[in-house]
C-alpha atoms as a PDB file:
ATOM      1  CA  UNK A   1     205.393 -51.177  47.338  1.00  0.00           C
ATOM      2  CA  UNK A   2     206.586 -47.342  47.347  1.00  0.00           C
ATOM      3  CA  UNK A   3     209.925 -46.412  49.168  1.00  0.00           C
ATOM      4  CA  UNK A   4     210.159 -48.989  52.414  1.00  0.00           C
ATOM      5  CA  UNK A   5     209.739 -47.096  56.129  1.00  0.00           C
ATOM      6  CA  UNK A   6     211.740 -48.368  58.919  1.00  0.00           C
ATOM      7  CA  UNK A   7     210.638 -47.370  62.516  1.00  0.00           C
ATOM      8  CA  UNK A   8     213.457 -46.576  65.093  1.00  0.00           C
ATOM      9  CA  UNK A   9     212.637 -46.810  68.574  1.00  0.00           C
ATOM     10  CA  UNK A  10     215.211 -45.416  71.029  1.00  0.00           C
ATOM     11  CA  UNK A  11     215.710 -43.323  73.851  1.00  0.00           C
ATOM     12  CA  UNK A  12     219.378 -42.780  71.982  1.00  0.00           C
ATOM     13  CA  UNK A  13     219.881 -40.596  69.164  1.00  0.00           C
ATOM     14  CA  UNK A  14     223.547 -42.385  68.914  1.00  0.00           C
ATOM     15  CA  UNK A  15     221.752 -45.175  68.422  1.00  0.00           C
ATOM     16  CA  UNK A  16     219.218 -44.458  65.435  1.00  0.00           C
ATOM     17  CA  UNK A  17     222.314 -42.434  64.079  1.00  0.00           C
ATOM     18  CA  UNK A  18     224.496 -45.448  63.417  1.00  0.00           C
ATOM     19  CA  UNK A  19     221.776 -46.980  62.084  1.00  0.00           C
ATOM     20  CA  UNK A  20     220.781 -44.438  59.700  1.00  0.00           C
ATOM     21  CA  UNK A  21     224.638 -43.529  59.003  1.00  0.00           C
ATOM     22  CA  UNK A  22     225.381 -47.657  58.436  1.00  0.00           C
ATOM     23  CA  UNK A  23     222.715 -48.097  55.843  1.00  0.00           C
ATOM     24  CA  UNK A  24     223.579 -44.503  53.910  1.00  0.00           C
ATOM     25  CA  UNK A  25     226.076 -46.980  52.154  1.00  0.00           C
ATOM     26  CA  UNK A  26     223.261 -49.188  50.859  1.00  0.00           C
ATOM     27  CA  UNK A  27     221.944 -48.770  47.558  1.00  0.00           C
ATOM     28  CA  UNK A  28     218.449 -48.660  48.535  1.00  0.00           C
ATOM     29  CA  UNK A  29     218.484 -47.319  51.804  1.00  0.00           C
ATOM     30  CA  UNK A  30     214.520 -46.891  53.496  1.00  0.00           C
ATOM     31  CA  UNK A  31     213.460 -44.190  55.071  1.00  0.00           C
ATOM     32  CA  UNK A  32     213.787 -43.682  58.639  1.00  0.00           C
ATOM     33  CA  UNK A  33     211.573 -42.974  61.559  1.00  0.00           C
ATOM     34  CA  UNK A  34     212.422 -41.916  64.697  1.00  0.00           C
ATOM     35  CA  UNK A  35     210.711 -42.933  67.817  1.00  0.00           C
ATOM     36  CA  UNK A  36     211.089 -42.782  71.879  1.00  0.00           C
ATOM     37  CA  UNK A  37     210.308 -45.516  74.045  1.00  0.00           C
ATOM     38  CA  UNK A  38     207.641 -43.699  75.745  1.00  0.00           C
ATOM     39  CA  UNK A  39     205.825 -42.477  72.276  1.00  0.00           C
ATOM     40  CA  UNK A  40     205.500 -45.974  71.088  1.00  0.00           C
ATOM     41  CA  UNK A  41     202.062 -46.499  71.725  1.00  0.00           C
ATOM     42  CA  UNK A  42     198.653 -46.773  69.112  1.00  0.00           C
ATOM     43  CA  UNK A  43     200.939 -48.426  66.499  1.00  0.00           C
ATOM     44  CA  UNK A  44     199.398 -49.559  63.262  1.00  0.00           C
ATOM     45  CA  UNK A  45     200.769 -51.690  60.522  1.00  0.00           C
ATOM     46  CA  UNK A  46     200.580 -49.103  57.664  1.00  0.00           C
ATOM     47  CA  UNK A  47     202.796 -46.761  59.718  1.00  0.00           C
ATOM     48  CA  UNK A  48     205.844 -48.543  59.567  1.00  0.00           C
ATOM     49  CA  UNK A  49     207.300 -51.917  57.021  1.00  0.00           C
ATOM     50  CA  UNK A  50     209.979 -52.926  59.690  1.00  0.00           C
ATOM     51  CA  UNK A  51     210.615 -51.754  63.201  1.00  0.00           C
ATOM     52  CA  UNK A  52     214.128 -51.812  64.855  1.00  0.00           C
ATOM     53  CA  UNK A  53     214.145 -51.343  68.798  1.00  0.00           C
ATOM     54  CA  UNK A  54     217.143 -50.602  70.857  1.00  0.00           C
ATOM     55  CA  UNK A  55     218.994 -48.736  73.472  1.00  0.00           C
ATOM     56  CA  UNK A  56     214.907 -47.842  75.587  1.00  0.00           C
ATOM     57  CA  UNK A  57     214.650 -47.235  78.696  1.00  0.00           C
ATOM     58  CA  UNK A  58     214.286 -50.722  80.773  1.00  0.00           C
ATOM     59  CA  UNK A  59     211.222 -49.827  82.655  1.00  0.00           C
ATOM     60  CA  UNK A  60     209.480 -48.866  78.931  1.00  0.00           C
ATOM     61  CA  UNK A  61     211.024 -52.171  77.351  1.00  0.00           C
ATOM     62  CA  UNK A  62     208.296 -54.770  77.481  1.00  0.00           C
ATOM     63  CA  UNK A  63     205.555 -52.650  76.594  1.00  0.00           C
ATOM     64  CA  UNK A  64     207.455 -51.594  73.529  1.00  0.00           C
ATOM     65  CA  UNK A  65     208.054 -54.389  72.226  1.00  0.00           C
ATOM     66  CA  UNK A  66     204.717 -55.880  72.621  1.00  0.00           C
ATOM     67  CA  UNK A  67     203.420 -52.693  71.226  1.00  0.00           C
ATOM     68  CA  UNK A  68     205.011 -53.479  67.838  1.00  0.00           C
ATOM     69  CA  UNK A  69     204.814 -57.327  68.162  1.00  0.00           C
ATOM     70  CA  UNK A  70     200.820 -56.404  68.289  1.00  0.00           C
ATOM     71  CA  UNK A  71     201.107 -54.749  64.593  1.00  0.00           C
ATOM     72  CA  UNK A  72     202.532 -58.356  62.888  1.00  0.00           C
ATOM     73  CA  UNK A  73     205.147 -56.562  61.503  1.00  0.00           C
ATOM     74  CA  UNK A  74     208.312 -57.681  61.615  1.00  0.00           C
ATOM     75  CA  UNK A  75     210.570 -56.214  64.703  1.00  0.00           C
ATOM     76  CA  UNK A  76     214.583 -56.459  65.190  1.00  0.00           C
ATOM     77  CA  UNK A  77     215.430 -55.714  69.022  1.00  0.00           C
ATOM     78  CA  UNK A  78     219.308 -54.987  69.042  1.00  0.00           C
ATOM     79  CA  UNK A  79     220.367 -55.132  73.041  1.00  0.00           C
ATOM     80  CA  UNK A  80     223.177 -55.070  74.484  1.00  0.00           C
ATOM     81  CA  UNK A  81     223.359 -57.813  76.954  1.00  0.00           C
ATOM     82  CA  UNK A  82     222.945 -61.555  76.166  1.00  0.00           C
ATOM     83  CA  UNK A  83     220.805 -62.408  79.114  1.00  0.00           C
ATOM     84  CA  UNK A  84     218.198 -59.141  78.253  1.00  0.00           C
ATOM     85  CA  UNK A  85     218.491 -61.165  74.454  1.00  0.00           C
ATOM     86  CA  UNK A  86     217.554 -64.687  75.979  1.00  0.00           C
ATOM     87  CA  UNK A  87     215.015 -63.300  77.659  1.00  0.00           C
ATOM     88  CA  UNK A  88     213.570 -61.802  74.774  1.00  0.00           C
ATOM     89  CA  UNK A  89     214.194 -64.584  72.753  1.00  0.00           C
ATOM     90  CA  UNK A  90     211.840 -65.944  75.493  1.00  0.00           C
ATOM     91  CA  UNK A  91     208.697 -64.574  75.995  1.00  0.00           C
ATOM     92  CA  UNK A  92     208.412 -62.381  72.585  1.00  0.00           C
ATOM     93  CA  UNK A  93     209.408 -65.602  70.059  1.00  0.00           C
ATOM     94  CA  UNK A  94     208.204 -63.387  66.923  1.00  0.00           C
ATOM     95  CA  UNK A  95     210.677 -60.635  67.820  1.00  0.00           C
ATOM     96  CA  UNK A  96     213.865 -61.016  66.004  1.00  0.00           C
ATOM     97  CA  UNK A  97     216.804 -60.532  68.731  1.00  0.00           C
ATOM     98  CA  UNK A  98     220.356 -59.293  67.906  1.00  0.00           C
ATOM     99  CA  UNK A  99     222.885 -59.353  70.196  1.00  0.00           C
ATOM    100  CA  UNK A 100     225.531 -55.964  69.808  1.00  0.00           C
ATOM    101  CA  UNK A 101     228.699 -57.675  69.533  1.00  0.00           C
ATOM    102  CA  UNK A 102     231.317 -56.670  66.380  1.00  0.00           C
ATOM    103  CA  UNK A 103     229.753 -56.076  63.280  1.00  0.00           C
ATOM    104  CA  UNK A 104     226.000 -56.571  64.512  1.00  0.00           C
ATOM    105  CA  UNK A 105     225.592 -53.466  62.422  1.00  0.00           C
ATOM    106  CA  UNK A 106     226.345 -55.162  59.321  1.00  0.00           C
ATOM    107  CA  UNK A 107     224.452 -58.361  60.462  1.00  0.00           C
ATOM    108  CA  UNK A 108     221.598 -55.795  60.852  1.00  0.00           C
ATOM    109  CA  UNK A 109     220.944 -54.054  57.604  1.00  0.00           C
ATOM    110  CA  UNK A 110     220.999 -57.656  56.617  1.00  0.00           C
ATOM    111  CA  UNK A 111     218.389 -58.735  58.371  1.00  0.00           C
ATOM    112  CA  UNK A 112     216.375 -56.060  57.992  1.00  0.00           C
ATOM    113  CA  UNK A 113     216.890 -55.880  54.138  1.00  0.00           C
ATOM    114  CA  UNK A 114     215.769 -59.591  54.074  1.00  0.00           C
ATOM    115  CA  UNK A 115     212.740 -58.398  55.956  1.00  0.00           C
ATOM    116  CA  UNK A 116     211.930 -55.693  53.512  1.00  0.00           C
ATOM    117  CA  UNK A 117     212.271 -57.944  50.446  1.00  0.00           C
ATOM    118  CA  UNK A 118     209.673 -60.493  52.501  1.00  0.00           C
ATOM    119  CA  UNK A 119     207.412 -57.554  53.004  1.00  0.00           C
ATOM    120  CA  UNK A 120     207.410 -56.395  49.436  1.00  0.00           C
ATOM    121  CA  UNK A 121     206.835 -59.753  48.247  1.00  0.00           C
ATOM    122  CA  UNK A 122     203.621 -60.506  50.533  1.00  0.00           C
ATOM    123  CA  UNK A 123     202.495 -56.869  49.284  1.00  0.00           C
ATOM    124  CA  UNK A 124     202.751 -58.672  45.820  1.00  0.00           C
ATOM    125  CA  UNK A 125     201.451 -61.646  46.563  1.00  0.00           C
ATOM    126  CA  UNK A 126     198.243 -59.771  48.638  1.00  0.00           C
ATOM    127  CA  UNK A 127     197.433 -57.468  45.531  1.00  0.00           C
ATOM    128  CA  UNK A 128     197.824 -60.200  42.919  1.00  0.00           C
ATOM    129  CA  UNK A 129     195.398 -62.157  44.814  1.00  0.00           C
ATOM    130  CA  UNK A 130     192.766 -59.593  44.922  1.00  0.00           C
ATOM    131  CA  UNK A 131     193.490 -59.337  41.184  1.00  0.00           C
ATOM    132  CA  UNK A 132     192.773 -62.514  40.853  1.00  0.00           C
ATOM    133  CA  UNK A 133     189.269 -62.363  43.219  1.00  0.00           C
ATOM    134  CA  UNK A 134     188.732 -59.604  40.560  1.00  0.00           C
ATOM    135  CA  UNK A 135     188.835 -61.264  37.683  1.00  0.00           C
ATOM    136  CA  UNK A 136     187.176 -64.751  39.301  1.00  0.00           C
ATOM    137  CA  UNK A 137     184.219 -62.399  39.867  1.00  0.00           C
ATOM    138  CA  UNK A 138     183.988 -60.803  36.704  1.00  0.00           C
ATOM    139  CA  UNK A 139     184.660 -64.209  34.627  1.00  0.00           C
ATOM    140  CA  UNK A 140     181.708 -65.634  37.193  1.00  0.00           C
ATOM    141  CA  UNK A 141     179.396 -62.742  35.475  1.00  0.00           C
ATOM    142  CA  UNK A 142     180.247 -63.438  32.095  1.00  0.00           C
ATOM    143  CA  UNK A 143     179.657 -66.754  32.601  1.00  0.00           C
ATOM    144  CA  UNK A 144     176.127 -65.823  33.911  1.00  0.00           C
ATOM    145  CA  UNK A 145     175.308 -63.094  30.844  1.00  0.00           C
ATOM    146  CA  UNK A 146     176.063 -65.954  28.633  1.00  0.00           C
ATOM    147  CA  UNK A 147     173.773 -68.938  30.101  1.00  0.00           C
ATOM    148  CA  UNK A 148     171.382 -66.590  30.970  1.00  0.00           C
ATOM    149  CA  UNK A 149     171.362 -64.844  26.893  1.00  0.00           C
ATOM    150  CA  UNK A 150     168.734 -66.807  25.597  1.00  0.00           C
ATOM    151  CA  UNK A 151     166.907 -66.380  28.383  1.00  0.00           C
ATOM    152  CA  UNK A 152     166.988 -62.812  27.933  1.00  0.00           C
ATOM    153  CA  UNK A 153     166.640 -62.573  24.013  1.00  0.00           C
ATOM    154  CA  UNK A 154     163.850 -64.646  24.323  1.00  0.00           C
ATOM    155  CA  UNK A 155     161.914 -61.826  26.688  1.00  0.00           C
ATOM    156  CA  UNK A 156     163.428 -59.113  24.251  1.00  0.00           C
ATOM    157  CA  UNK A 157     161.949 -60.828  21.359  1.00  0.00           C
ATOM    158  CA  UNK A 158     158.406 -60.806  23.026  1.00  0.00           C
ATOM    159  CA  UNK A 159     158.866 -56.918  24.392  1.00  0.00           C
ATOM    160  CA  UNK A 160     160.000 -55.933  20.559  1.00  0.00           C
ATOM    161  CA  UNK A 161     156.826 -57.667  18.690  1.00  0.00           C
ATOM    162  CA  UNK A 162     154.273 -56.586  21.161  1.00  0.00           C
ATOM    163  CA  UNK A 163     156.197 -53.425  20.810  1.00  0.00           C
ATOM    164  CA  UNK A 164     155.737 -53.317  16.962  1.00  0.00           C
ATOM    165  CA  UNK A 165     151.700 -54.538  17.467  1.00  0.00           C
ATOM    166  CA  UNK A 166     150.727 -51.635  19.213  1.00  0.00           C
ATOM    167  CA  UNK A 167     152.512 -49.241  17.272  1.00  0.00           C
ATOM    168  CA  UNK A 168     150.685 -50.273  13.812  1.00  0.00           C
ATOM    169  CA  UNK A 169     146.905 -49.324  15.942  1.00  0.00           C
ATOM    170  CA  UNK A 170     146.058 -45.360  16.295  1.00  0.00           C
ATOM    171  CA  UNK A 171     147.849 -44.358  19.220  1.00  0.00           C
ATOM    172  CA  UNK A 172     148.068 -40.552  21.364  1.00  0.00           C
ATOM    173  CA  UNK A 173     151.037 -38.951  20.677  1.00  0.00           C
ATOM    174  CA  UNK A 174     152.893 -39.068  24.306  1.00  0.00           C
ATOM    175  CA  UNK A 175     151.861 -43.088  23.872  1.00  0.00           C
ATOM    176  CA  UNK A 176     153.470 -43.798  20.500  1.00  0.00           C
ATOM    177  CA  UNK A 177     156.731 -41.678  21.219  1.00  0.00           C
ATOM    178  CA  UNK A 178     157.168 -44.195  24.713  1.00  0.00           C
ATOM    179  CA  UNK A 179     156.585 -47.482  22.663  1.00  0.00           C
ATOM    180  CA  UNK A 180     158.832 -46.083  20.169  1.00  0.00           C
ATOM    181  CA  UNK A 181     161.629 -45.937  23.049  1.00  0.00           C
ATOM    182  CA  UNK A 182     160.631 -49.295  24.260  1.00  0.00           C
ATOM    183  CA  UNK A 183     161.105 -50.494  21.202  1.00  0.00           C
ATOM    184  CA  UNK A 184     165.052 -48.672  20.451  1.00  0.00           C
ATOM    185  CA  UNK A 185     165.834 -49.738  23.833  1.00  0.00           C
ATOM    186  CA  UNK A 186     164.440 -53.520  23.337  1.00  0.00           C
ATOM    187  CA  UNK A 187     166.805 -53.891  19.653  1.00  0.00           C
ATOM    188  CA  UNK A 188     170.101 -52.103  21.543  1.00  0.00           C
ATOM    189  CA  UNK A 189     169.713 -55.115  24.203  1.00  0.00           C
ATOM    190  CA  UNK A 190     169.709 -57.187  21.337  1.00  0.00           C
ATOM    191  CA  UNK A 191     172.364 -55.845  19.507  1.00  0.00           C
ATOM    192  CA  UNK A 192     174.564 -55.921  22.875  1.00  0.00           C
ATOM    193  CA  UNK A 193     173.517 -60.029  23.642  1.00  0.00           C
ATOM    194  CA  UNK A 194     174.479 -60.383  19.568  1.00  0.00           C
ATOM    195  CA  UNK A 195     177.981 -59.038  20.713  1.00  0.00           C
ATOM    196  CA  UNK A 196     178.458 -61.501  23.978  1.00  0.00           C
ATOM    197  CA  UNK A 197     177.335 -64.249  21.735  1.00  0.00           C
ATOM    198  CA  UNK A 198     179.948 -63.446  18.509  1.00  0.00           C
ATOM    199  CA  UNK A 199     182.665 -62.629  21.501  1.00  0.00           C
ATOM    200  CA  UNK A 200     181.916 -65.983  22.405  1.00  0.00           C
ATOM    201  CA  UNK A 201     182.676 -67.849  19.777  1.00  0.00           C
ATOM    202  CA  UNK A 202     185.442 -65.454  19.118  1.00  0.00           C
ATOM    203  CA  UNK A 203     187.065 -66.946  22.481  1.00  0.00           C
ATOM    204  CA  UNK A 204     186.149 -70.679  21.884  1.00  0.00           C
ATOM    205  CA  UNK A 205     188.294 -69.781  18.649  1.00  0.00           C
ATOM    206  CA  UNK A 206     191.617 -68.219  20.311  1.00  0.00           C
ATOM    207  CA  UNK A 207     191.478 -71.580  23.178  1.00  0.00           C
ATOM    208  CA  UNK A 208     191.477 -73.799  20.698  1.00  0.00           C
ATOM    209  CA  UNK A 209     194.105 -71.852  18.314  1.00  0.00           C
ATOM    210  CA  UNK A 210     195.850 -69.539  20.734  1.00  0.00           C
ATOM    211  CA  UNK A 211     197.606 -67.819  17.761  1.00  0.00           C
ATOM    212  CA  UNK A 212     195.180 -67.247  15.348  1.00  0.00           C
ATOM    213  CA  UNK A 213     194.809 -63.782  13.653  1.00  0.00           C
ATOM    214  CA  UNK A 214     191.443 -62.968  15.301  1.00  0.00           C
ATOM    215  CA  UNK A 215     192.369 -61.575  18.165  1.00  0.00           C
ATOM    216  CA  UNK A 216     192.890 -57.889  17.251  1.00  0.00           C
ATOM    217  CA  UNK A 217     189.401 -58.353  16.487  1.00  0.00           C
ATOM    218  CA  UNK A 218     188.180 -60.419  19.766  1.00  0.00           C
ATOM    219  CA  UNK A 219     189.851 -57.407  22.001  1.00  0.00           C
ATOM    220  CA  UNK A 220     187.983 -54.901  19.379  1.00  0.00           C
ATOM    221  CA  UNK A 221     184.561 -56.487  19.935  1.00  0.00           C
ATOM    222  CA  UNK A 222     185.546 -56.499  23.558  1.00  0.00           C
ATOM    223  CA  UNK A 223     186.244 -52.729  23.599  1.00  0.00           C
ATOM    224  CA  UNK A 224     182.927 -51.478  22.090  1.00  0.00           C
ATOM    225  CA  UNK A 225     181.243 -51.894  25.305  1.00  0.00           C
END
């Protein structure tokens, strides 16, 4: 996760300004976009980490906020009055709701920090499962090259003597110089199913002694291809 974005939406440029000023003493401090109440429409998820909403317009309120609940990111409203909170609190239960009383700035770079820190570790999470999915898939494919080898040596072996048959009878030139590339091609596929079979064993080796001094040459075999 690059540098964390945190979307401001306020019809007060006090507002974001204390914000932005508060968290200048951070460490880490995200960057900062500015929004009005009546822009904050067509919101999408990879436009923003965490979303902090205060001081908008009344009228423009509600469809803010369910603007940016509608992303499933995760939204801080900071109001001013307790009721407008409760309310809130209320009808939008995923929005996080901070009431402005003495040090709520403090209690919000908190809050929002925690958020970030979720974020980045369900980013994590996301792209070390699809690593995994990855790897799953290609382990599923080695697993298939390797039943499936014998199989496919066998059919080599037949393409490679029939192969070598024809070209020991008189043949036209064009004719010999094609069975002569069926036949190159037929013994590299059997050179490359030799490899998966000696990497094979090579790895039945290393799980049953994890430290033993063939693995330089397991990840060499490995590397040829």
């Amino acid at each position: 996760m690059d540098q964390p974005t945190v979307l401001l939406v306020s019809d007060d440029a006090e507002f974001a300004r204390a914000i932005a000023g508060r968290w200048q003493s951070e460490r880490h401090p995200p960057a900062f976009t500015l929004m009005g109440g009546d822009l904050c429409r067509d919101l999408h998820a990879e436009d923003f980490d965490v979303a902090i909403v205060g001081a908008v317009q009344p009228p423009l309120l509600p469809a803010v906020l369910q603007a940016l609940e509608a992303t499933n990111c995760p939204v801080v409203f900071a109001g001013e009055d307790i009721r407008q909170a409760q309310a809130m609190r209320e009808t939008l239960p995923r929005i996080m709701v901070l009431v402005q009383r003495e040090g709520w700035l403090d209690v919000l770079v908190l809050l929002v920090s925690e958020a970030l820190r979720r974020c980045e570790a369900m980013a994590r999470a996301r792209a070390l499962e699809q690593a995994n999915a990855l790897l799953e898939r290609q382990a599923a494919l080695g697993r298939y090259i390797l039943e499936m080898r014998h199989t496919l040596n066998n059919a080599l072996t037949s393409i490679l003597g029939n192969a070598e048959l024809l070209l020991l009878e008189p043949l036209a030139l064009g004719s010999r110089a094609q069975l002569e590339t069926v036949r190159n091609m037929a013994v590299r596929m059997h050179e490359i199913l030799q490899r998966f079979s000696s990497i094979d064993k090579e790895l039945s080796v290393l799980e049953k002694h994890p430290d033993a001094a063939g693995t330089t040459k397991s990840q060499a075999a490995a590397a040829s291809f």
